[in-house]
PDB file of N, CA and C in Angstrom:
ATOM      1  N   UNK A   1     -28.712-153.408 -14.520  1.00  0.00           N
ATOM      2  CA  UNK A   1     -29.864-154.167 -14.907  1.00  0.00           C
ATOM      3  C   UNK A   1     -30.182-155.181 -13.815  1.00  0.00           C
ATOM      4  N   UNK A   2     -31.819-155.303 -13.498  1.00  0.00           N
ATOM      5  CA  UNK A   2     -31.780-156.481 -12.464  1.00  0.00           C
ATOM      6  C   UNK A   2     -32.199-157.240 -12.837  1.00  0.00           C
ATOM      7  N   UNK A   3     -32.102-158.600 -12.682  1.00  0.00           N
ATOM      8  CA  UNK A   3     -32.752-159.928 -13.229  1.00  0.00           C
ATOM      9  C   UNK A   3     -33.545-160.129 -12.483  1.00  0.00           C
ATOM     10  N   UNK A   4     -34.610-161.182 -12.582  1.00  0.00           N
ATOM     11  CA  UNK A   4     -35.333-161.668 -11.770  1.00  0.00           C
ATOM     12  C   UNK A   4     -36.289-162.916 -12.016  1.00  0.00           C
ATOM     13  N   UNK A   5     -36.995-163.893 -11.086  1.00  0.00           N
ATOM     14  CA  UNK A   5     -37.158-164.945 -11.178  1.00  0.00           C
ATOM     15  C   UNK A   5     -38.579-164.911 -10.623  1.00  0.00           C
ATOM     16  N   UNK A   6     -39.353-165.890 -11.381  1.00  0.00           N
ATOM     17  CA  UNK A   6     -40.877-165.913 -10.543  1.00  0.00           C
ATOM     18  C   UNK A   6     -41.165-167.459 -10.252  1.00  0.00           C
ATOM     19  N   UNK A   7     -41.514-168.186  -9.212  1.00  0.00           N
ATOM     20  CA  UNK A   7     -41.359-169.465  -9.254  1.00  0.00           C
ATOM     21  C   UNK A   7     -42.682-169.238  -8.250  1.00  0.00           C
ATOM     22  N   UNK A   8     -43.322-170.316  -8.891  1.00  0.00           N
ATOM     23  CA  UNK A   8     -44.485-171.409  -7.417  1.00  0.00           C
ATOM     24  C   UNK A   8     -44.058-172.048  -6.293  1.00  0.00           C
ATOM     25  N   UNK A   9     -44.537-171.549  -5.387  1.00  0.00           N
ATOM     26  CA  UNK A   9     -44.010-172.186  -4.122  1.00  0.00           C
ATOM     27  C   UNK A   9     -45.359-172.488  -3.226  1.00  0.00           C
ATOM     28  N   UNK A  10     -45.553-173.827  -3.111  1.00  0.00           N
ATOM     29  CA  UNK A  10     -46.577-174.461  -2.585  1.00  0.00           C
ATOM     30  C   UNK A  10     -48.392-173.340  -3.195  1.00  0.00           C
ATOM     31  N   UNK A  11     -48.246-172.513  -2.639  1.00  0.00           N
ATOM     32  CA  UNK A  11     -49.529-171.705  -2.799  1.00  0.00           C
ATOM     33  C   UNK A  11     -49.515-170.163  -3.022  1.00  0.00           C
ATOM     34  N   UNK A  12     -47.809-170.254  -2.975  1.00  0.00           N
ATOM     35  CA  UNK A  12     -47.293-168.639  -2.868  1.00  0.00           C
ATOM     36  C   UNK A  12     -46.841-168.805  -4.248  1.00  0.00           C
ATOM     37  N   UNK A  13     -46.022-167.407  -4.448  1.00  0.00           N
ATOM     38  CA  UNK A  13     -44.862-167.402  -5.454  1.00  0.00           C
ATOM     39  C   UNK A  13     -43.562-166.801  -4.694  1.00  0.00           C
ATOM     40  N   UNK A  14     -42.328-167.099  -5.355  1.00  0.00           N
ATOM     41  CA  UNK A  14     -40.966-166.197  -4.712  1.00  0.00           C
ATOM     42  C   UNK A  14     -40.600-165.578  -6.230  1.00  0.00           C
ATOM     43  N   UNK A  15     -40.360-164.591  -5.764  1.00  0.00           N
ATOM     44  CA  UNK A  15     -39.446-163.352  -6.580  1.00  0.00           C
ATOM     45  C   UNK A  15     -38.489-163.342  -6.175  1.00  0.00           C
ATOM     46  N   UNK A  16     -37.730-163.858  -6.885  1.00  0.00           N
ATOM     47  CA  UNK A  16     -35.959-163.431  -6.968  1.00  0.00           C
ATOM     48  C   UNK A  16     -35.508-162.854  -7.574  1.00  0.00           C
ATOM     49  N   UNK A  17     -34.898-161.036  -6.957  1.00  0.00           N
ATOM     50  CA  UNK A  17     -34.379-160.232  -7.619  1.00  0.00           C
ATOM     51  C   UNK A  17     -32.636-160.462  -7.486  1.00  0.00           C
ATOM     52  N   UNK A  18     -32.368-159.735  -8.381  1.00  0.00           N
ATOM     53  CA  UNK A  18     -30.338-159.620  -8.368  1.00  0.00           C
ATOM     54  C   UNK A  18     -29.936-158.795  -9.111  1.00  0.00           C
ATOM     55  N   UNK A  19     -29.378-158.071  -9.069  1.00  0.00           N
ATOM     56  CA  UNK A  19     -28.068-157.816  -9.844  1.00  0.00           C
ATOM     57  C   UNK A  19     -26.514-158.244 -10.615  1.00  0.00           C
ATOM     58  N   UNK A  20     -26.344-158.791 -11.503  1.00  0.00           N
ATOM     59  CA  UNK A  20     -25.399-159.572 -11.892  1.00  0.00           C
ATOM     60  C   UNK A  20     -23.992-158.800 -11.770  1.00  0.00           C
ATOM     61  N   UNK A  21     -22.871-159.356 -11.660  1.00  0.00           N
ATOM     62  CA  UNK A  21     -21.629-158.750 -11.435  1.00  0.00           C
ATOM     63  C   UNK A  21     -20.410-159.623 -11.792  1.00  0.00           C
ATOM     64  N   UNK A  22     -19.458-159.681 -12.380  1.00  0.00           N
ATOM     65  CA  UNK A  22     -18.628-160.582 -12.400  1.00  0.00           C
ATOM     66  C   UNK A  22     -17.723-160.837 -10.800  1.00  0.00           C
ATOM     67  N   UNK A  23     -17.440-162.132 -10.714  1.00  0.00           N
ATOM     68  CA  UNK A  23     -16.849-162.445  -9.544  1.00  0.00           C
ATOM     69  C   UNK A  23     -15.413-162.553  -9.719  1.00  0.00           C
ATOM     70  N   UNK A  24     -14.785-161.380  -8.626  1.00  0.00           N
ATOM     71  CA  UNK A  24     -13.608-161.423  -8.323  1.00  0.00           C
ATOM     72  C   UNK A  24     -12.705-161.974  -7.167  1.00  0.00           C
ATOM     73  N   UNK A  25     -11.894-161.222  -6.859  1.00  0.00           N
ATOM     74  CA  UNK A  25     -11.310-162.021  -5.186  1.00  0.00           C
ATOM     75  C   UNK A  25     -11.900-160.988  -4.637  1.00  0.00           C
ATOM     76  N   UNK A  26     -12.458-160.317  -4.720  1.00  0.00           N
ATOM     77  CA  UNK A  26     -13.644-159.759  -3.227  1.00  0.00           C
ATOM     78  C   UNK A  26     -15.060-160.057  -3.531  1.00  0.00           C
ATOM     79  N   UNK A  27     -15.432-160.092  -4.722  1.00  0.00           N
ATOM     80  CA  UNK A  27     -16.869-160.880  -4.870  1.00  0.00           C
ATOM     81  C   UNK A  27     -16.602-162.435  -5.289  1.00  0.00           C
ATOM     82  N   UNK A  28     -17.323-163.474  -4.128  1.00  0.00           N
ATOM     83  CA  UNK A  28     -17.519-164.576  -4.432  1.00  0.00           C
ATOM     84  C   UNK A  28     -18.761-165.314  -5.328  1.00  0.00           C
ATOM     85  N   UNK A  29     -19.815-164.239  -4.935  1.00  0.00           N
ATOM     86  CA  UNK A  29     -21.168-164.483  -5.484  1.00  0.00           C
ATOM     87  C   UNK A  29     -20.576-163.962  -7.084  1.00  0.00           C
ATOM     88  N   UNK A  30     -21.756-164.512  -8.241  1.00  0.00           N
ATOM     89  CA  UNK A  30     -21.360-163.469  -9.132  1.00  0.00           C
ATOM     90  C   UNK A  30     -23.076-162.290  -8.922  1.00  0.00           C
ATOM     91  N   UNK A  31     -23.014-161.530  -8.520  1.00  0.00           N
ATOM     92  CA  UNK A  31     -24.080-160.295  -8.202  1.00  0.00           C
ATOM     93  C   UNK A  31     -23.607-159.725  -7.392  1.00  0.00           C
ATOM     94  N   UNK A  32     -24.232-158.562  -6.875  1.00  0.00           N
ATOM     95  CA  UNK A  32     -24.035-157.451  -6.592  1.00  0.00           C
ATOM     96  C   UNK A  32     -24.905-157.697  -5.080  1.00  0.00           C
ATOM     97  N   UNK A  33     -26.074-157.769  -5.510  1.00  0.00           N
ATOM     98  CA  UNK A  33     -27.200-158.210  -4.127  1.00  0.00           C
ATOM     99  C   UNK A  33     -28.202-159.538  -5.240  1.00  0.00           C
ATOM    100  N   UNK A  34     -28.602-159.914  -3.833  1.00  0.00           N
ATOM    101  CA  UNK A  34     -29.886-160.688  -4.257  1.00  0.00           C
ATOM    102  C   UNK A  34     -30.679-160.688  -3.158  1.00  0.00           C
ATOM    103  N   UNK A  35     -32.494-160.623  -3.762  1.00  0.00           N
ATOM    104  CA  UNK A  35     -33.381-160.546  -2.474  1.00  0.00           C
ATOM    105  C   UNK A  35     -34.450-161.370  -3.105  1.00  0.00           C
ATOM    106  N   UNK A  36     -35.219-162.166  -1.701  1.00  0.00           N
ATOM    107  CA  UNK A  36     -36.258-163.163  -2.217  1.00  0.00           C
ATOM    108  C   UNK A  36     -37.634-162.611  -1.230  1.00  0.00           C
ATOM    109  N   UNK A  37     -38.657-162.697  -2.055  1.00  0.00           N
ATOM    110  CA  UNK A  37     -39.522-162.431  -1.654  1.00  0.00           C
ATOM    111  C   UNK A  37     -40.721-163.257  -1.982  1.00  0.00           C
ATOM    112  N   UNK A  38     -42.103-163.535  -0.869  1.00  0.00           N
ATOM    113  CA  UNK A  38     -42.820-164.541  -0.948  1.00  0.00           C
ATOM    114  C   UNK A  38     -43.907-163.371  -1.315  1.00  0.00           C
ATOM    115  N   UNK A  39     -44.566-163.934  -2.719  1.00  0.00           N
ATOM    116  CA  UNK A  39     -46.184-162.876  -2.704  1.00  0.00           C
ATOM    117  C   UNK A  39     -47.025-164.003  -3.089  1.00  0.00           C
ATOM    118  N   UNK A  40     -48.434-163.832  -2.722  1.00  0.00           N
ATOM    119  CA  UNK A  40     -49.312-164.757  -2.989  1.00  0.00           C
ATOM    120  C   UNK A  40     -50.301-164.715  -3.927  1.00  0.00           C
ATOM    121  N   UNK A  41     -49.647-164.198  -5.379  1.00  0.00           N
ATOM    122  CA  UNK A  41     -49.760-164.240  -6.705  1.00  0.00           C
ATOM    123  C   UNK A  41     -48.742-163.733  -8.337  1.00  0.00           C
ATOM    124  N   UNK A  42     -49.251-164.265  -9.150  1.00  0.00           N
ATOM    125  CA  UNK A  42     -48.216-163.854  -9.985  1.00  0.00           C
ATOM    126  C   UNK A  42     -47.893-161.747 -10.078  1.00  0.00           C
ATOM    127  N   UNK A  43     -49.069-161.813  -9.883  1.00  0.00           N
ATOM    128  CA  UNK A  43     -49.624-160.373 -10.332  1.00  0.00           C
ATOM    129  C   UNK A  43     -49.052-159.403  -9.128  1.00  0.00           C
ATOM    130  N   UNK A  44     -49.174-160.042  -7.859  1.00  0.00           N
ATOM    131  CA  UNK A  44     -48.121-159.137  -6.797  1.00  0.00           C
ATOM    132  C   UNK A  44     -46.627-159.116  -7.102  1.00  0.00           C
ATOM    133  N   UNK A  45     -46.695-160.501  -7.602  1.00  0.00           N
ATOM    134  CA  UNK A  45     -44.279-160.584  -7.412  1.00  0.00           C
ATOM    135  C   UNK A  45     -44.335-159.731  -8.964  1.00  0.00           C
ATOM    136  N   UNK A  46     -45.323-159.548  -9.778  1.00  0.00           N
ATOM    137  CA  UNK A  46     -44.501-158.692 -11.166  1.00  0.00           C
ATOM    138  C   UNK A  46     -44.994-157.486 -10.649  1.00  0.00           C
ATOM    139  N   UNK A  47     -46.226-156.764  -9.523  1.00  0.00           N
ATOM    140  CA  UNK A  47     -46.167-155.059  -8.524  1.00  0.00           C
ATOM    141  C   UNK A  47     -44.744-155.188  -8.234  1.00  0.00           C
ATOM    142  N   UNK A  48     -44.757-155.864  -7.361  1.00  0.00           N
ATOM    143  CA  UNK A  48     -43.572-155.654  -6.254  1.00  0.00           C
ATOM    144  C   UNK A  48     -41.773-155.828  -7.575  1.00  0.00           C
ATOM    145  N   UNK A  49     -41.875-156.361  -8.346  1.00  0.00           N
ATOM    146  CA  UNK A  49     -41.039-156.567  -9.427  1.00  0.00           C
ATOM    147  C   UNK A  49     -40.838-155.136  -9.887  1.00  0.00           C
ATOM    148  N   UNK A  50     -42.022-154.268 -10.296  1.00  0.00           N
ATOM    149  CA  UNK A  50     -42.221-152.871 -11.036  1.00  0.00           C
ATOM    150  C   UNK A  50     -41.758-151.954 -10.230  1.00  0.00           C
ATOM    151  N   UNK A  51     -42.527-152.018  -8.787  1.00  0.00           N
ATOM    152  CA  UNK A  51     -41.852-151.094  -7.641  1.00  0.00           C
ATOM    153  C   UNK A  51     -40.458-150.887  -7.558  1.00  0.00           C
ATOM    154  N   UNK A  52     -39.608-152.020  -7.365  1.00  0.00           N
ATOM    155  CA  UNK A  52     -38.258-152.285  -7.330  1.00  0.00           C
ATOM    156  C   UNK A  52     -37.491-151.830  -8.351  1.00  0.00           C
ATOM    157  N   UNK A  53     -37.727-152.174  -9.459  1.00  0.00           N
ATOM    158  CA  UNK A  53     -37.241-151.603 -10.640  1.00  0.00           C
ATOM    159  C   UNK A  53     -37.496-150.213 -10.323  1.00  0.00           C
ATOM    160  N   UNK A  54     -38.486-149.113  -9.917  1.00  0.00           N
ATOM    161  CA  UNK A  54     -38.513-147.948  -9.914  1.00  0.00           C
ATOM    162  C   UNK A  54     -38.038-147.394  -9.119  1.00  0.00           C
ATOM    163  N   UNK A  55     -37.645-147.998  -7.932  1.00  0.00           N
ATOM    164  CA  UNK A  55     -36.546-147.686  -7.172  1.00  0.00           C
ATOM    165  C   UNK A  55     -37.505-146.969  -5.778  1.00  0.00           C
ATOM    166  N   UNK A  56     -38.779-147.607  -5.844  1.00  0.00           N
ATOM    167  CA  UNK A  56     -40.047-147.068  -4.872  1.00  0.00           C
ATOM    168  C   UNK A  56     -39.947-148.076  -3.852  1.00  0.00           C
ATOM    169  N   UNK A  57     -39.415-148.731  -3.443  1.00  0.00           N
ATOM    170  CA  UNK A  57     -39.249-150.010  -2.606  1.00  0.00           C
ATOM    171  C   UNK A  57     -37.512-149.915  -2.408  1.00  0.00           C
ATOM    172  N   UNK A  58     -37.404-150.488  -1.517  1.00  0.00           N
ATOM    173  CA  UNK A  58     -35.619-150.811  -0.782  1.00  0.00           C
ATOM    174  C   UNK A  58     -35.911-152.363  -0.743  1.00  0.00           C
ATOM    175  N   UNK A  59     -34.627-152.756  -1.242  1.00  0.00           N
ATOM    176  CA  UNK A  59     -34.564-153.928  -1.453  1.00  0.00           C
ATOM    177  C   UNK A  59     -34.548-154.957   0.094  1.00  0.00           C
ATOM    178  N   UNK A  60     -34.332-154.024   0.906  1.00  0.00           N
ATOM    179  CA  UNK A  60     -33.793-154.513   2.082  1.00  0.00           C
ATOM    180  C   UNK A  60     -34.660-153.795   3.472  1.00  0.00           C
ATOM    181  N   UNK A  61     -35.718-154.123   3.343  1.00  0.00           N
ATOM    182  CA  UNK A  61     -36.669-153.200   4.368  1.00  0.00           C
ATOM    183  C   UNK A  61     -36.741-153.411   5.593  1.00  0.00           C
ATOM    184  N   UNK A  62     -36.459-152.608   6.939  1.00  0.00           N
ATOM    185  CA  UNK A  62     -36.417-153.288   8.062  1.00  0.00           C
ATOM    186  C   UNK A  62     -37.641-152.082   8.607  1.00  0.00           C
ATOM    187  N   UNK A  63     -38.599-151.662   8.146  1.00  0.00           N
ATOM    188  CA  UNK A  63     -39.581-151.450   8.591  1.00  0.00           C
ATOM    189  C   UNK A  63     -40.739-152.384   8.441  1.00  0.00           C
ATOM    190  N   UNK A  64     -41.753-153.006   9.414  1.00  0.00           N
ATOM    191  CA  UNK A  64     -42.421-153.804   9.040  1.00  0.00           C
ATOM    192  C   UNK A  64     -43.830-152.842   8.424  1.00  0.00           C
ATOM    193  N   UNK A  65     -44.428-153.572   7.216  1.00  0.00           N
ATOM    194  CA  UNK A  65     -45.348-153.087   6.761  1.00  0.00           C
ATOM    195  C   UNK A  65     -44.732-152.562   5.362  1.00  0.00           C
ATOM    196  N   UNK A  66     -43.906-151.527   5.365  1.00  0.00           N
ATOM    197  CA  UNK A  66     -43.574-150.473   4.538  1.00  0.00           C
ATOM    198  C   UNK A  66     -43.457-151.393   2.700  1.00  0.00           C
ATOM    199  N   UNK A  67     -42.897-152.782   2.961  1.00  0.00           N
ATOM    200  CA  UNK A  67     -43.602-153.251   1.110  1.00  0.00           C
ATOM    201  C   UNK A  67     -45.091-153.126   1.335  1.00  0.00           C
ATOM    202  N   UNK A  68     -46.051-153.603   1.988  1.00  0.00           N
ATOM    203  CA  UNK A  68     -46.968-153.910   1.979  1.00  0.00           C
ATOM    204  C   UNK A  68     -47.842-152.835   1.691  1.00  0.00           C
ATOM    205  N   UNK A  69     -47.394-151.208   2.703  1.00  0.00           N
ATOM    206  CA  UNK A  69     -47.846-150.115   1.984  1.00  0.00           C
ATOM    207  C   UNK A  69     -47.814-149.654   0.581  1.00  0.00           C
ATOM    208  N   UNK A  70     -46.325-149.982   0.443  1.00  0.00           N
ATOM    209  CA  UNK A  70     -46.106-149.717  -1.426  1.00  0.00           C
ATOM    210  C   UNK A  70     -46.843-150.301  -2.388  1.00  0.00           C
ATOM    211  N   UNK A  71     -46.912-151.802  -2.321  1.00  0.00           N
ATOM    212  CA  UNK A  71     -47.796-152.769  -2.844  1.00  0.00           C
ATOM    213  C   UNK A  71     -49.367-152.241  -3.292  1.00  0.00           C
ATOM    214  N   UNK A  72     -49.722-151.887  -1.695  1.00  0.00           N
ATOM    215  CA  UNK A  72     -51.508-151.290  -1.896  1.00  0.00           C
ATOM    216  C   UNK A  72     -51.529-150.052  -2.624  1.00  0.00           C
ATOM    217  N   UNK A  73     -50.279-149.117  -2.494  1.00  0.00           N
ATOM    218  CA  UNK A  73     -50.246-148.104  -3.170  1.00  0.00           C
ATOM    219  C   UNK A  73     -50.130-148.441  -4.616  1.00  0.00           C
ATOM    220  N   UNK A  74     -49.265-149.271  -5.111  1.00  0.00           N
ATOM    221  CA  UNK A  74     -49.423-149.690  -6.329  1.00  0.00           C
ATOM    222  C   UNK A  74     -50.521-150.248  -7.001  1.00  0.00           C
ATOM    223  N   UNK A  75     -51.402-151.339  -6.378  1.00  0.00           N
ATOM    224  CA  UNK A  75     -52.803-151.829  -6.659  1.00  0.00           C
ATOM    225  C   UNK A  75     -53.646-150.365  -6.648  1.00  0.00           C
ATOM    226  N   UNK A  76     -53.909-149.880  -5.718  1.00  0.00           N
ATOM    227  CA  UNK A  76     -54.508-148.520  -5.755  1.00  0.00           C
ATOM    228  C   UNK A  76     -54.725-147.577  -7.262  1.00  0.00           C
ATOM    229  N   UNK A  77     -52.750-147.313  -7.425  1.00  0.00           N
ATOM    230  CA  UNK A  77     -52.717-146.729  -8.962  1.00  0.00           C
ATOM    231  C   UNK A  77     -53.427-147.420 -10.173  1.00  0.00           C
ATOM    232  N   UNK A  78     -52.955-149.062 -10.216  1.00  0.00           N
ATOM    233  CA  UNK A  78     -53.271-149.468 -10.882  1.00  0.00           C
ATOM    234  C   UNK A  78     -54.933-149.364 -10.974  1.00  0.00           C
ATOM    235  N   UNK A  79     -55.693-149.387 -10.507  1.00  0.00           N
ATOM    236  CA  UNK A  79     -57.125-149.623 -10.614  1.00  0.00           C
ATOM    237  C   UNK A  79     -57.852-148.424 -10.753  1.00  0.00           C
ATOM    238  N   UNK A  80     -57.156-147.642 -10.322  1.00  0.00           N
ATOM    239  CA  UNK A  80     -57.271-146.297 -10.739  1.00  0.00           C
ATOM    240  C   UNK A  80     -56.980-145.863 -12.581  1.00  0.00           C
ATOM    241  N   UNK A  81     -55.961-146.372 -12.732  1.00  0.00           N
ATOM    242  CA  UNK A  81     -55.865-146.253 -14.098  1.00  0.00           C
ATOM    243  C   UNK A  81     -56.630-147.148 -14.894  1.00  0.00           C
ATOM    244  N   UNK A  82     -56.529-148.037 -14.782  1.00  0.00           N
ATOM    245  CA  UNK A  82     -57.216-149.207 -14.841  1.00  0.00           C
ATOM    246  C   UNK A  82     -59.007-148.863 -15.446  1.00  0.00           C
ATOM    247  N   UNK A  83     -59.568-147.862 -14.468  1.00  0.00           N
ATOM    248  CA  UNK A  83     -61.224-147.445 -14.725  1.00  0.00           C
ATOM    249  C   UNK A  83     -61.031-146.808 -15.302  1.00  0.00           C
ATOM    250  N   UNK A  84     -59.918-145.345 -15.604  1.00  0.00           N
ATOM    251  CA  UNK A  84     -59.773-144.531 -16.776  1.00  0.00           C
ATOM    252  C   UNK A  84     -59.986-144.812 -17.798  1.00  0.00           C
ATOM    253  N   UNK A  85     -59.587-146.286 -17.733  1.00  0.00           N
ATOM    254  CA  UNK A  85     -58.950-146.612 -19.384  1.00  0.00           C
ATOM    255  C   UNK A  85     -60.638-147.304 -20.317  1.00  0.00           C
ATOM    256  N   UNK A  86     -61.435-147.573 -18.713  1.00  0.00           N
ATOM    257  CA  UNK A  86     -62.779-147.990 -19.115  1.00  0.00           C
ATOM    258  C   UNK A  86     -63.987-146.930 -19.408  1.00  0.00           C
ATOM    259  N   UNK A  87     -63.609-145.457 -18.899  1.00  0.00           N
ATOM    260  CA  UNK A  87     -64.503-144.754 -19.599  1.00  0.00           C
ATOM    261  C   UNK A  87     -64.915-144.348 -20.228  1.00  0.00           C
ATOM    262  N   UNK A  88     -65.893-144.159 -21.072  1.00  0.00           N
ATOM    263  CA  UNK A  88     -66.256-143.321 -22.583  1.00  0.00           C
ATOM    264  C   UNK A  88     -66.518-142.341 -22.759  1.00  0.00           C
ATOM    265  N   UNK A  89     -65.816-141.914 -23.471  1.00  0.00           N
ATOM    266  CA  UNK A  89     -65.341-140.219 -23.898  1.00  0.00           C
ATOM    267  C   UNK A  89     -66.567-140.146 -24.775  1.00  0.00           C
ATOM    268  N   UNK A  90     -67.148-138.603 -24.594  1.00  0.00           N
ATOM    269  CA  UNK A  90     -68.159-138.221 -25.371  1.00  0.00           C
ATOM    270  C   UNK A  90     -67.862-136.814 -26.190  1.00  0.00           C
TER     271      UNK A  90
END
């Protein structure tokens, strides 16, 4: 299960994802990983929140761009579904 955190930061928001874990003598943290990320709305850090959970995003990206593609791909779906849901069936 991952937890996660949505906080205001000046004009942004941060998403803080984790994994919880109990801490032993090889884990000091208690989690597994944790990753922070800056989006500049609520509505991106709970995309980028959904992505992650689906396992469509790496928590740890060292390609530049590649959230940012996922992201638009996700806005994309969404608005796409989004007009479906506005048309009238005859």
């Amino acid at each position: 299960m991952i937890n996660y955190s949505i906080e205001p930061i000046g004009n942004n928001y941060k998403l803080i994802v984790w994994e919880p874990a109990p801490v032993t003598s090889d884990r000091i943290k208690p989690f597994l990983f944790k990753a922070n990320y800056i989006t500049s709305s609520p509505l991106e850090a709970f995309g980028l929140l959904k992505l992650i959970q689906s396992g469509n995003v790496p928590l740890r990206s060292t390609v530049p761009g590649q959230l940012a593609k996922a992201l638009r791909s996700y806005h994309s779906a969404r608005e796409l579904s989004d007009s479906d849901s506005h048309q009238k069936v005859s």
